[in-house]
Protein backbone atom coordinates (compact mmCIF):
# COMPACT_ATOMS: atom_id res chain seq x y z
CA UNK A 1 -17.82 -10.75 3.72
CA UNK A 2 -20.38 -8.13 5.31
CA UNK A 3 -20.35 -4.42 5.24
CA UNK A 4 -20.59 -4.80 9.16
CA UNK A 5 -17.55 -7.01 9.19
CA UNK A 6 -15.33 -4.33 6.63
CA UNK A 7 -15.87 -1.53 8.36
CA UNK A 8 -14.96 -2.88 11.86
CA UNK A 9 -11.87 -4.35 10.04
CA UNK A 10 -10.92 -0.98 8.68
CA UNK A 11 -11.54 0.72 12.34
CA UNK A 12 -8.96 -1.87 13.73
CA UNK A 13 -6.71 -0.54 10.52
CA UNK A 14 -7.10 3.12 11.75
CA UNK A 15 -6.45 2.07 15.28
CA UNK A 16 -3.14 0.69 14.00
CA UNK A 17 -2.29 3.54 12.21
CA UNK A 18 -2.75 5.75 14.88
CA UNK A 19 -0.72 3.79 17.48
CA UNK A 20 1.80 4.01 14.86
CA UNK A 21 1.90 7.58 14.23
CA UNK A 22 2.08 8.09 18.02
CA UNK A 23 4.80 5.29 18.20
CA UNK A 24 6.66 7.76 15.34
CA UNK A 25 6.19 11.13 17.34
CA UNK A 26 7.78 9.77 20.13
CA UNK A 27 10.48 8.46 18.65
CA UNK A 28 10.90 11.74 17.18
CA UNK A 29 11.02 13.35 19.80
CA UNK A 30 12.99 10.53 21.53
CA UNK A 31 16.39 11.08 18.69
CA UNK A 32 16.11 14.80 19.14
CA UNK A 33 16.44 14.86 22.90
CA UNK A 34 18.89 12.00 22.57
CA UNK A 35 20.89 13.91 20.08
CA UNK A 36 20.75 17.55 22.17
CA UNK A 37 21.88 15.24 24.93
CA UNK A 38 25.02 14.45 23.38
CA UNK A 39 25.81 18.19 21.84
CA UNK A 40 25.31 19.05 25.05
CA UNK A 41 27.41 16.81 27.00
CA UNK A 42 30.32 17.29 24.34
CA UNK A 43 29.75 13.87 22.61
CA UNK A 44 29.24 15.49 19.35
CA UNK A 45 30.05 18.74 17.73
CA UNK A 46 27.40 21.40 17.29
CA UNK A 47 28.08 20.60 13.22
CA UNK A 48 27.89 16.98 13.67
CA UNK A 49 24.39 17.38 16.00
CA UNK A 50 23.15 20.06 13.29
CA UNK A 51 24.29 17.38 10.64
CA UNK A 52 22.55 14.38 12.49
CA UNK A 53 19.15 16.11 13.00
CA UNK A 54 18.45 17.60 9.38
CA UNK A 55 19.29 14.03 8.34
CA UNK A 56 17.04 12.27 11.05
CA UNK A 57 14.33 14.62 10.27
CA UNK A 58 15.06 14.71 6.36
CA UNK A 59 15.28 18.55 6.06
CA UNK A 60 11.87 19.65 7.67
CA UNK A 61 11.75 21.13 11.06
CA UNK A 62 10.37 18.81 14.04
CA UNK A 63 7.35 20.40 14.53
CA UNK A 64 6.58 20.00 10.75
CA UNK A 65 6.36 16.33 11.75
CA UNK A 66 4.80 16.68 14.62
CA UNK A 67 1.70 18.53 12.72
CA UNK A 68 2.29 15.48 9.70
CA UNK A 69 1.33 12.63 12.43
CA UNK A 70 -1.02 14.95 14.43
CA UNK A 71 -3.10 15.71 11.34
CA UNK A 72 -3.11 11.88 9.94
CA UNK A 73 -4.24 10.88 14.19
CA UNK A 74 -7.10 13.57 13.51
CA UNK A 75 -7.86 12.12 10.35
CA UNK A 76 -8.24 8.68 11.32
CA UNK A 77 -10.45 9.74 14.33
CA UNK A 78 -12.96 11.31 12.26
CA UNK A 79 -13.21 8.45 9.75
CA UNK A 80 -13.43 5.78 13.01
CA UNK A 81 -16.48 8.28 13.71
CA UNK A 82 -17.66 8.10 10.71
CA UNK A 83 -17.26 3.75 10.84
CA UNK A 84 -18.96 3.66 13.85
CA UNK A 85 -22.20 5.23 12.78
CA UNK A 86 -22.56 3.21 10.03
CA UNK A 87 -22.03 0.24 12.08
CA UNK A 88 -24.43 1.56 14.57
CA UNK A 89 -27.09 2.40 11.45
């Protein structure tokens, strides 16, 4: 198998992952509002929602997350960059 044919394999790889991580965020983001929603509409108790959220988010604040998937999306830009030029070389 070629360099050539690698790195455009591993760019497809990176695309993936960041679909994924975008996928992730708004799924976060999807449960959070999902679970205000119900706290706020008296479907669950402000313990229960507090309970939920810690769980769903396994202890870390949101935005902790949030900065987790944005910094792997950055990440994977930069190395499909850095594929590119060496399939443009």
């Amino acid at each position: 198998m070629s360099s050539l044919h690698n790195y455009r394999k591993a760019k497809e790889e990176l695309h993936r992952q960041i679909a994924l991580a975008k996928e992730t965020k708004a799924r976060i983001r999807e449960t959070l509002s999902l679970l205000h929603n119900n706290y706020l509409n008296g479907l669950i108790t402000e313990s229960v929602y507090n309970s939920k959220v810690s769980e769903f988010l396994q202890g870390k604040p949101a935005e902790e997350w949030y900065t987790i998937y944005d910094n792997h999306i950055e990440e994977c830009h930069f190395n499909i960059h850095k594929y590119n030029e060496k399939i443009n070389e």
